[in-house]
PDB file of N, CA and C in Angstrom:
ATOM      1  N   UNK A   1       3.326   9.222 -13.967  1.00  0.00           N
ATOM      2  CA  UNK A   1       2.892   9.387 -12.589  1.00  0.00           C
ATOM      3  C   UNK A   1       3.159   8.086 -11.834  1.00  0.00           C
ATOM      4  N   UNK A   2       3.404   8.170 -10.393  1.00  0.00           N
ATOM      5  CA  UNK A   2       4.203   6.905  -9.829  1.00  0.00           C
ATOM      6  C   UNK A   2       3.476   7.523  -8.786  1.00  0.00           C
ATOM      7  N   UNK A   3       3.014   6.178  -7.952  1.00  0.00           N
ATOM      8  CA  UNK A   3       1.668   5.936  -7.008  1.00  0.00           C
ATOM      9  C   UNK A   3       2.588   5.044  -5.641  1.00  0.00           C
ATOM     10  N   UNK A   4       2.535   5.881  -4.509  1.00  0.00           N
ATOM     11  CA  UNK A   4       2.659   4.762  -3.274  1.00  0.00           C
ATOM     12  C   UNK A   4       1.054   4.748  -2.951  1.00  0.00           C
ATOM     13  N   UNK A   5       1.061   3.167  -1.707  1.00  0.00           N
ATOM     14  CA  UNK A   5      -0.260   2.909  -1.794  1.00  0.00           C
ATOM     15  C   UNK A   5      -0.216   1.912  -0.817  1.00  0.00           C
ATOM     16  N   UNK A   6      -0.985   2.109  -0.025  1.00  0.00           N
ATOM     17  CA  UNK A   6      -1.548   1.262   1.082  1.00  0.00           C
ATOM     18  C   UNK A   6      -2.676   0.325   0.727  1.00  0.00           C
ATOM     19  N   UNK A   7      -2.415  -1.145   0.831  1.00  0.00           N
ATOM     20  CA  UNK A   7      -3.812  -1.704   1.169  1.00  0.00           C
ATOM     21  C   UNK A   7      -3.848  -2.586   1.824  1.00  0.00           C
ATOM     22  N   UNK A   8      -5.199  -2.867   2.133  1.00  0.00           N
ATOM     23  CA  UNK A   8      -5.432  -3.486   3.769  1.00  0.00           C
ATOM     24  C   UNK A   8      -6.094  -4.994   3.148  1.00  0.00           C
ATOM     25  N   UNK A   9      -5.624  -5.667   3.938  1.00  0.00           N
ATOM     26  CA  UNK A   9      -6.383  -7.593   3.779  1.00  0.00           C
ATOM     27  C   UNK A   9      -7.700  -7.240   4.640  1.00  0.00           C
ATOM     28  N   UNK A  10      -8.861  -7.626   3.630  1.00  0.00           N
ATOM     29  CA  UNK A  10     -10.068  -7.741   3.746  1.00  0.00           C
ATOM     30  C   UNK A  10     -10.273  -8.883   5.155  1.00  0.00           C
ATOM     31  N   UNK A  11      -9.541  -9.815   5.504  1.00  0.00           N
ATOM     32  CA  UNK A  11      -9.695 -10.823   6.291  1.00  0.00           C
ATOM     33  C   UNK A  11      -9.172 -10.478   7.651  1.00  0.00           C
ATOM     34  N   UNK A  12      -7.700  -9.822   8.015  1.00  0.00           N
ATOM     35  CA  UNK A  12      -7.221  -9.711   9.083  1.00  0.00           C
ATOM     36  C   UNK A  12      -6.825  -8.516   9.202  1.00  0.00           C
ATOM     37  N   UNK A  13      -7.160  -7.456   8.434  1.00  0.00           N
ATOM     38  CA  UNK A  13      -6.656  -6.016   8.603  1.00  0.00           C
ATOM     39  C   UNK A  13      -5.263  -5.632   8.619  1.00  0.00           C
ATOM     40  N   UNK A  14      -4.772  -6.619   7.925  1.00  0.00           N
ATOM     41  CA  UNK A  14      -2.765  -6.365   7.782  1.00  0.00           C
ATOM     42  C   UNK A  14      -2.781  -5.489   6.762  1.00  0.00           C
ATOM     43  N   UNK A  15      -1.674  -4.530   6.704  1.00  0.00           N
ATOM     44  CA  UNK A  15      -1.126  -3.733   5.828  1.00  0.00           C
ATOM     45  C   UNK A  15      -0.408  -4.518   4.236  1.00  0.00           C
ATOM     46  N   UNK A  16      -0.676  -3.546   3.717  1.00  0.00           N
ATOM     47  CA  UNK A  16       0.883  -3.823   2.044  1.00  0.00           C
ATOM     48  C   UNK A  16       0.626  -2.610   1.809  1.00  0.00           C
ATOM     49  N   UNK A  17       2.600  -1.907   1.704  1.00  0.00           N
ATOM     50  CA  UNK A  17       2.465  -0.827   1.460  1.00  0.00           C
ATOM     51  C   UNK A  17       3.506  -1.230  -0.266  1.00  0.00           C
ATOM     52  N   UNK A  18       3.468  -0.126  -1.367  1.00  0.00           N
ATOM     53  CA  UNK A  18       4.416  -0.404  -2.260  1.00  0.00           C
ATOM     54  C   UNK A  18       3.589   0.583  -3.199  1.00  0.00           C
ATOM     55  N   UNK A  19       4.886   0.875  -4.077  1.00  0.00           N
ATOM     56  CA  UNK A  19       4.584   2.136  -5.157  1.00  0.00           C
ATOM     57  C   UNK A  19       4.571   1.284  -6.741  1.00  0.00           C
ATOM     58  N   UNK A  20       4.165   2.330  -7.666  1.00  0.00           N
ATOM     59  CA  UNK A  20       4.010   1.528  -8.590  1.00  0.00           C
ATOM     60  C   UNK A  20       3.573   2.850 -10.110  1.00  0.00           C
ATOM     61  N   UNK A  21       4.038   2.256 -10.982  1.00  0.00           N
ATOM     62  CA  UNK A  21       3.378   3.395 -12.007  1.00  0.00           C
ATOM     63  C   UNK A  21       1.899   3.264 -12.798  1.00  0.00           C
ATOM     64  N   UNK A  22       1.186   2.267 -12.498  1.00  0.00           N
ATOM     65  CA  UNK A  22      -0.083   1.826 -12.679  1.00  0.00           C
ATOM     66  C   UNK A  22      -0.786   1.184 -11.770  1.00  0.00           C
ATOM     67  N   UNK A  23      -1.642   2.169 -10.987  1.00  0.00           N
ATOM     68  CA  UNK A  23      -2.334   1.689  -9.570  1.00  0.00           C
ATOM     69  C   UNK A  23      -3.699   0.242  -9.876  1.00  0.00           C
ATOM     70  N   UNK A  24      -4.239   0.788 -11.274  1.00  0.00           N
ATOM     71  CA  UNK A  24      -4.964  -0.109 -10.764  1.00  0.00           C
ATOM     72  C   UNK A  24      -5.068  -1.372 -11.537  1.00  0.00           C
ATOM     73  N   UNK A  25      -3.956  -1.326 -12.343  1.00  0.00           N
ATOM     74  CA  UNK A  25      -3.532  -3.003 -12.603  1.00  0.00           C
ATOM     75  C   UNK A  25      -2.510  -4.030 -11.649  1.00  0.00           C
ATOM     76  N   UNK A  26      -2.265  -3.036 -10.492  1.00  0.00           N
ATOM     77  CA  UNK A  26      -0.897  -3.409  -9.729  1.00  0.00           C
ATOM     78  C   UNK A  26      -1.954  -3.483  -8.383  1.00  0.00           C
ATOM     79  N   UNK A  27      -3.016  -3.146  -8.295  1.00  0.00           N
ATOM     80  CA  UNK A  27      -4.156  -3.752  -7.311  1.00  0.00           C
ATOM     81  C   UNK A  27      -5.228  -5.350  -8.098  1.00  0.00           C
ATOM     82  N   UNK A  28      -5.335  -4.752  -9.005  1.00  0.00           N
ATOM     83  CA  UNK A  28      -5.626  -6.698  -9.592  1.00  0.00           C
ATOM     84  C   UNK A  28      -4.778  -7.068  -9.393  1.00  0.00           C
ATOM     85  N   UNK A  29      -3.048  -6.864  -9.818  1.00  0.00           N
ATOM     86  CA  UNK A  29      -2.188  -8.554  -9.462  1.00  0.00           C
ATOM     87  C   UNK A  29      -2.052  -9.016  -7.882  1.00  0.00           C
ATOM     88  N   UNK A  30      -2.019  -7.930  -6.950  1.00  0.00           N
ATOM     89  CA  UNK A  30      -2.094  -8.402  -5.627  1.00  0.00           C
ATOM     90  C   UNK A  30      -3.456  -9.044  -5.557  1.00  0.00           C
ATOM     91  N   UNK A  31      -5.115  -8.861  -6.197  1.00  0.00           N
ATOM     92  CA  UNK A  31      -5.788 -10.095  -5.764  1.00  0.00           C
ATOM     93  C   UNK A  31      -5.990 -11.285  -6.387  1.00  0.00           C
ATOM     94  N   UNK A  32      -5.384 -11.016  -7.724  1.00  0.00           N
ATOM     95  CA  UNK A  32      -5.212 -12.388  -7.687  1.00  0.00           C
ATOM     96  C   UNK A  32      -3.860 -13.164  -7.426  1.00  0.00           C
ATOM     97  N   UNK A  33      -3.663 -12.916  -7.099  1.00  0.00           N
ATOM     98  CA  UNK A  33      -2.261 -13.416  -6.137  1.00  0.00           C
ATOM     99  C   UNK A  33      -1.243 -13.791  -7.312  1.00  0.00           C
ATOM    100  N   UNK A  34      -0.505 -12.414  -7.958  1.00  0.00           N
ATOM    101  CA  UNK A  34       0.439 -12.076  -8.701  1.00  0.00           C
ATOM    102  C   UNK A  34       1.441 -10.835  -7.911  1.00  0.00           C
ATOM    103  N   UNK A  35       0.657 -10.496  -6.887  1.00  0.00           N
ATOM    104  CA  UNK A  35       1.389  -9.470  -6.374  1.00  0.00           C
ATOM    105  C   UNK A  35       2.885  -9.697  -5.564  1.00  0.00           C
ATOM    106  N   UNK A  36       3.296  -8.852  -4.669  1.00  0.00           N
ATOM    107  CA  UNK A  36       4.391  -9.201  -3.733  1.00  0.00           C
ATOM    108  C   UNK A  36       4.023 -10.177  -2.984  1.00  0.00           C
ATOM    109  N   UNK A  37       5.542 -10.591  -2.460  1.00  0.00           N
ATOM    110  CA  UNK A  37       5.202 -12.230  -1.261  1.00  0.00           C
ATOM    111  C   UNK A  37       4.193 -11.759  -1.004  1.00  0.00           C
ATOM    112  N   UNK A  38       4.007 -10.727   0.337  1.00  0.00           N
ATOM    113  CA  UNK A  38       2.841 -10.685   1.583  1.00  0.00           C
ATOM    114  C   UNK A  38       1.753 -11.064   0.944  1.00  0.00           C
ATOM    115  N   UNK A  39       1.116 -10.829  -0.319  1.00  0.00           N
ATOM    116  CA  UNK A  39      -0.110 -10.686  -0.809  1.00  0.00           C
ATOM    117  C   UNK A  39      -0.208 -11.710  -1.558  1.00  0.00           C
ATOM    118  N   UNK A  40       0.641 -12.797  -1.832  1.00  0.00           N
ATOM    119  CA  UNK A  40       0.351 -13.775  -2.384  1.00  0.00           C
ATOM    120  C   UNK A  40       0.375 -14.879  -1.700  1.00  0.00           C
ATOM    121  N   UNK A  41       0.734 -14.877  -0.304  1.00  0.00           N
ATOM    122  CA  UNK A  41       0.576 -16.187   0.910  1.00  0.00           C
ATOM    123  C   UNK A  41      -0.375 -15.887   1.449  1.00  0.00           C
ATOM    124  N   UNK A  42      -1.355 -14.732   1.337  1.00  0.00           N
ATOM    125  CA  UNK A  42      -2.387 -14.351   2.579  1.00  0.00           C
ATOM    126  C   UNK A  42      -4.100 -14.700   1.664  1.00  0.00           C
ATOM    127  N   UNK A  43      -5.085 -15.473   2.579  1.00  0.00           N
ATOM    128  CA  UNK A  43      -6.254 -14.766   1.305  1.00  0.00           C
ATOM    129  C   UNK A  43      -6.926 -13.727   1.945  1.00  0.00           C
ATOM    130  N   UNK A  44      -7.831 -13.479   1.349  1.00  0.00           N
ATOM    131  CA  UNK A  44      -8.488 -12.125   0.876  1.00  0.00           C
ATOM    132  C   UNK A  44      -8.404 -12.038  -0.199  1.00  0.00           C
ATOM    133  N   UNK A  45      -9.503 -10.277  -0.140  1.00  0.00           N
ATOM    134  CA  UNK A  45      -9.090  -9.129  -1.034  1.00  0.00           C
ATOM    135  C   UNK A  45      -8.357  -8.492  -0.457  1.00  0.00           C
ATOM    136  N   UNK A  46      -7.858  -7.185  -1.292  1.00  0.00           N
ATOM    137  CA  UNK A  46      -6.947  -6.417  -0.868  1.00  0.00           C
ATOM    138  C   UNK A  46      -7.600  -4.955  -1.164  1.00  0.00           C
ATOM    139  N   UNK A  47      -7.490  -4.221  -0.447  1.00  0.00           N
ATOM    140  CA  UNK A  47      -8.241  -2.883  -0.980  1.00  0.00           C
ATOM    141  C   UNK A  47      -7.326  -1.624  -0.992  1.00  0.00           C
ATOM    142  N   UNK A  48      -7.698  -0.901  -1.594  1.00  0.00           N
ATOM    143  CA  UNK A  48      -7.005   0.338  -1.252  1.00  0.00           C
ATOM    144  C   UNK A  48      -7.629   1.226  -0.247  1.00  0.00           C
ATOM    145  N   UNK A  49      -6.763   1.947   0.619  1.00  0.00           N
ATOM    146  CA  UNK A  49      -7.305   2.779   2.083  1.00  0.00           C
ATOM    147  C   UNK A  49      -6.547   3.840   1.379  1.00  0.00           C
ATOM    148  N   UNK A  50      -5.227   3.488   0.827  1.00  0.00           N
ATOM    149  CA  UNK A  50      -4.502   5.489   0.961  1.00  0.00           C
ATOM    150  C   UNK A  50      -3.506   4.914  -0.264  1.00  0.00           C
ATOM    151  N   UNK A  51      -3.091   6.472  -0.766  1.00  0.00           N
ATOM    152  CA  UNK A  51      -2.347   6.485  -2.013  1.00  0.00           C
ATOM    153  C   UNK A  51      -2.063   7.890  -2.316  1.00  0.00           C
ATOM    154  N   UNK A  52      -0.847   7.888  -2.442  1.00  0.00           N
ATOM    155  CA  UNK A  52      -0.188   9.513  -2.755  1.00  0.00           C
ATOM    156  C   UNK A  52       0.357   9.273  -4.182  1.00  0.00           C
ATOM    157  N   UNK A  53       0.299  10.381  -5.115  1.00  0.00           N
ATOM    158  CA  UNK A  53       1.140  10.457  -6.255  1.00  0.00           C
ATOM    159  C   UNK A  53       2.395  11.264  -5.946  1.00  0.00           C
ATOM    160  N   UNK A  54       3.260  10.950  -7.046  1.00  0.00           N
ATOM    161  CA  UNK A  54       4.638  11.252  -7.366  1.00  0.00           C
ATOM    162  C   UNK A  54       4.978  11.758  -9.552  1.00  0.00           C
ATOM    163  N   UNK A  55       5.876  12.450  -9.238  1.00  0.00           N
ATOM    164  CA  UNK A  55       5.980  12.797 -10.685  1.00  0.00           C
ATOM    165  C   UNK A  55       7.354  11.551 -10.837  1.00  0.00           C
ATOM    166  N   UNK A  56       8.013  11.778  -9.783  1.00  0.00           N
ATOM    167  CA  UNK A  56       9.389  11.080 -10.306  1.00  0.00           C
ATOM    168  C   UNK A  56       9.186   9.480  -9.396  1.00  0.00           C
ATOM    169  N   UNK A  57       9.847   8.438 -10.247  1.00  0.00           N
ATOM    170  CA  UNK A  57       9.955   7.315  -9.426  1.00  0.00           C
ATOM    171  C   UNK A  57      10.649   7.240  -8.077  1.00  0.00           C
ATOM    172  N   UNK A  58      12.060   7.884  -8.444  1.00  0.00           N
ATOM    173  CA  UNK A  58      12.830   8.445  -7.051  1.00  0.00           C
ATOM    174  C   UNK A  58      11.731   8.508  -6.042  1.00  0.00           C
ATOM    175  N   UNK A  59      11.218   9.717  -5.670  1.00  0.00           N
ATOM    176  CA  UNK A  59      10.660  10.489  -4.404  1.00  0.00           C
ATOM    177  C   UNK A  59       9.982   9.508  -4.317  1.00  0.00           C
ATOM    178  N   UNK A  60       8.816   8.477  -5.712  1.00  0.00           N
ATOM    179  CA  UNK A  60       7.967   7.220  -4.558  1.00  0.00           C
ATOM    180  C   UNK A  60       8.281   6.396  -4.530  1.00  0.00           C
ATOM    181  N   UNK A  61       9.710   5.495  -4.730  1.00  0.00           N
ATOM    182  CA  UNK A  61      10.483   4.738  -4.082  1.00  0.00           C
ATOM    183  C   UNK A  61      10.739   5.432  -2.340  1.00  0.00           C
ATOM    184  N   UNK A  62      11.357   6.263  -2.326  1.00  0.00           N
ATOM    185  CA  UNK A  62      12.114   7.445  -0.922  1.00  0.00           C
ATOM    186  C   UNK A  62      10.856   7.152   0.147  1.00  0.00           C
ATOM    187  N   UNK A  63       9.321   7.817  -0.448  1.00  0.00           N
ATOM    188  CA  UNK A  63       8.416   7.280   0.007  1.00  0.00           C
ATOM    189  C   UNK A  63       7.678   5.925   0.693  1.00  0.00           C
ATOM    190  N   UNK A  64       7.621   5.302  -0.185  1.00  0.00           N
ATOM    191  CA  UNK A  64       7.674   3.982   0.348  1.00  0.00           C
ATOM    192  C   UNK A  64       8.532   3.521   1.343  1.00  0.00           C
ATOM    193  N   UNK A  65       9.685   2.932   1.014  1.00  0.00           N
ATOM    194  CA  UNK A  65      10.688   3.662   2.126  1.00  0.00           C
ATOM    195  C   UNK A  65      10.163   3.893   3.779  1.00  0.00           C
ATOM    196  N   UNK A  66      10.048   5.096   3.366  1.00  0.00           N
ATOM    197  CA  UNK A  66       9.460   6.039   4.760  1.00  0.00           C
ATOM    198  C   UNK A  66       8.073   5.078   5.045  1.00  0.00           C
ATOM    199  N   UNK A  67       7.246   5.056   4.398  1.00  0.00           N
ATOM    200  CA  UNK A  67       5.853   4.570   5.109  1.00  0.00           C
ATOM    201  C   UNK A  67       5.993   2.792   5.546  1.00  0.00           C
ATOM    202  N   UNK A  68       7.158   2.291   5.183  1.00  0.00           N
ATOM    203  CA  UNK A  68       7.568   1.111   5.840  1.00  0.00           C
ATOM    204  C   UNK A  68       8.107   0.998   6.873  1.00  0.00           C
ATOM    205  N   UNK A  69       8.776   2.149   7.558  1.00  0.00           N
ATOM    206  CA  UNK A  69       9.064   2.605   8.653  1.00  0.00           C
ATOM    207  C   UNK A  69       8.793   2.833   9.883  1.00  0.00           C
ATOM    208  N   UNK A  70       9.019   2.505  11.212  1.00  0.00           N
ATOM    209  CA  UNK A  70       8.365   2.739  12.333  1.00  0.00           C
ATOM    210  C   UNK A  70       7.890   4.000  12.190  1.00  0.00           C
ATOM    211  N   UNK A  71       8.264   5.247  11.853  1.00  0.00           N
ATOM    212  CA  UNK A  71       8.138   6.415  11.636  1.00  0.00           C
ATOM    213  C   UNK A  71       6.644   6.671  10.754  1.00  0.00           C
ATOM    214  N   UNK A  72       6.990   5.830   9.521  1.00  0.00           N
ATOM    215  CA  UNK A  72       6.047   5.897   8.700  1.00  0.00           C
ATOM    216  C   UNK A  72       4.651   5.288   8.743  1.00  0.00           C
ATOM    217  N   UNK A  73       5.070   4.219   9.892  1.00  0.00           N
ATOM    218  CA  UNK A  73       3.627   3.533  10.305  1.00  0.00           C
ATOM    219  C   UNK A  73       2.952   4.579  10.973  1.00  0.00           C
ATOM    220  N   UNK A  74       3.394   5.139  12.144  1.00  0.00           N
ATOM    221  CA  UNK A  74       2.704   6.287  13.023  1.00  0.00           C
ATOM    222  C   UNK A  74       2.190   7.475  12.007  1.00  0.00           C
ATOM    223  N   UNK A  75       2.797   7.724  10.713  1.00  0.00           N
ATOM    224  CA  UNK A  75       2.176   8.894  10.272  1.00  0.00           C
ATOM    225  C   UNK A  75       0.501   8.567   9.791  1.00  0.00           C
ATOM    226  N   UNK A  76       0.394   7.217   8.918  1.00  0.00           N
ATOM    227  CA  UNK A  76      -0.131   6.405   8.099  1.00  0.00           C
ATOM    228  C   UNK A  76      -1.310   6.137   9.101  1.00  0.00           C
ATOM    229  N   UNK A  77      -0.982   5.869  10.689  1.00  0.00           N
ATOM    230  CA  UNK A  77      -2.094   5.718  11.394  1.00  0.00           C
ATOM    231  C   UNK A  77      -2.914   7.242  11.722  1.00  0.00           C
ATOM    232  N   UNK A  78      -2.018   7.789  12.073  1.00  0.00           N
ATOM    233  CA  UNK A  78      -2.565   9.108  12.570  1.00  0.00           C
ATOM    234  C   UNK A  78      -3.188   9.716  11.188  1.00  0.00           C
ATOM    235  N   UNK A  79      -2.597   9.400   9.707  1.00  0.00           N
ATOM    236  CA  UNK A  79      -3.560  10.058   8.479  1.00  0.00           C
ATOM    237  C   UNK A  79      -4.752   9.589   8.819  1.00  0.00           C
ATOM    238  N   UNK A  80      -5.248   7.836   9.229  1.00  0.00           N
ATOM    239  CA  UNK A  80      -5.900   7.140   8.781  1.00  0.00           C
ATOM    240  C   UNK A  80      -7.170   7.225   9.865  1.00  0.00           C
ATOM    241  N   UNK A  81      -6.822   7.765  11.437  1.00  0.00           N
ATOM    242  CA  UNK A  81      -7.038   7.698  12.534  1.00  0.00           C
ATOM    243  C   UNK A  81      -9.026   7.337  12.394  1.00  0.00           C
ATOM    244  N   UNK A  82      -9.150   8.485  11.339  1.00  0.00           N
ATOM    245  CA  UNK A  82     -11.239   8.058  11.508  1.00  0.00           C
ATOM    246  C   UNK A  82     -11.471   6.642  10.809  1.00  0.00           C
ATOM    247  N   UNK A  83     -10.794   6.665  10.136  1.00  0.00           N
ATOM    248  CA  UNK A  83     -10.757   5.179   9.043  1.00  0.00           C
ATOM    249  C   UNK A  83     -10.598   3.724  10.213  1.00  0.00           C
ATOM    250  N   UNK A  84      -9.721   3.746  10.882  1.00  0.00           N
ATOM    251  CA  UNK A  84      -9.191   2.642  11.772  1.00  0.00           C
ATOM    252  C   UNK A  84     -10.419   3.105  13.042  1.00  0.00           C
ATOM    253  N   UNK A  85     -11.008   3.697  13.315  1.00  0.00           N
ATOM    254  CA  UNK A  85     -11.847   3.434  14.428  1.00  0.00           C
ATOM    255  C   UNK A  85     -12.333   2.336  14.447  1.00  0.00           C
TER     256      UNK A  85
END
């Protein structure tokens, strides 16, 4: 199973979006700052807000992708819309 996944900096409300085949050891390395650049120059925590599964790596690579996207930001807000009030 292969996981895209949003999470938000506890400090300034910035995004990290990125897929992964183990969600919640791949959310410890982003806090302790093993994760991607963004999440290892910023502090905070990092939390999870949203996360879709995938059977194949393909489609949540394709995914990711998309939710990095101008396109994909607008969907991600409008999922998120009661959350971001």
């Amino acid at each position: 199973m292969f996981t895209v996944y949003l999470l938000e900096n506890q400090n300034d409300k910035s995004w990290y979006i990125g897929q992964t085949d183990n969600l919640k050891r791949r959310i410890e390395e982003h806090n302790i700052k093993q994760g991607g650049r963004t999440t290892r120059i910023k502090s905070g925590e990092w939390k999870l807000i949203y996360a879709e599964a995938y059977l194949d790596r393909r489609d949540a690579v394709g995914r990711e992708k998309f939710l990095k996207s101008g396109s994909g930001r607008t969907y991600l807000k409008k999922q998120l819309r009661n959350y971001l009030i």
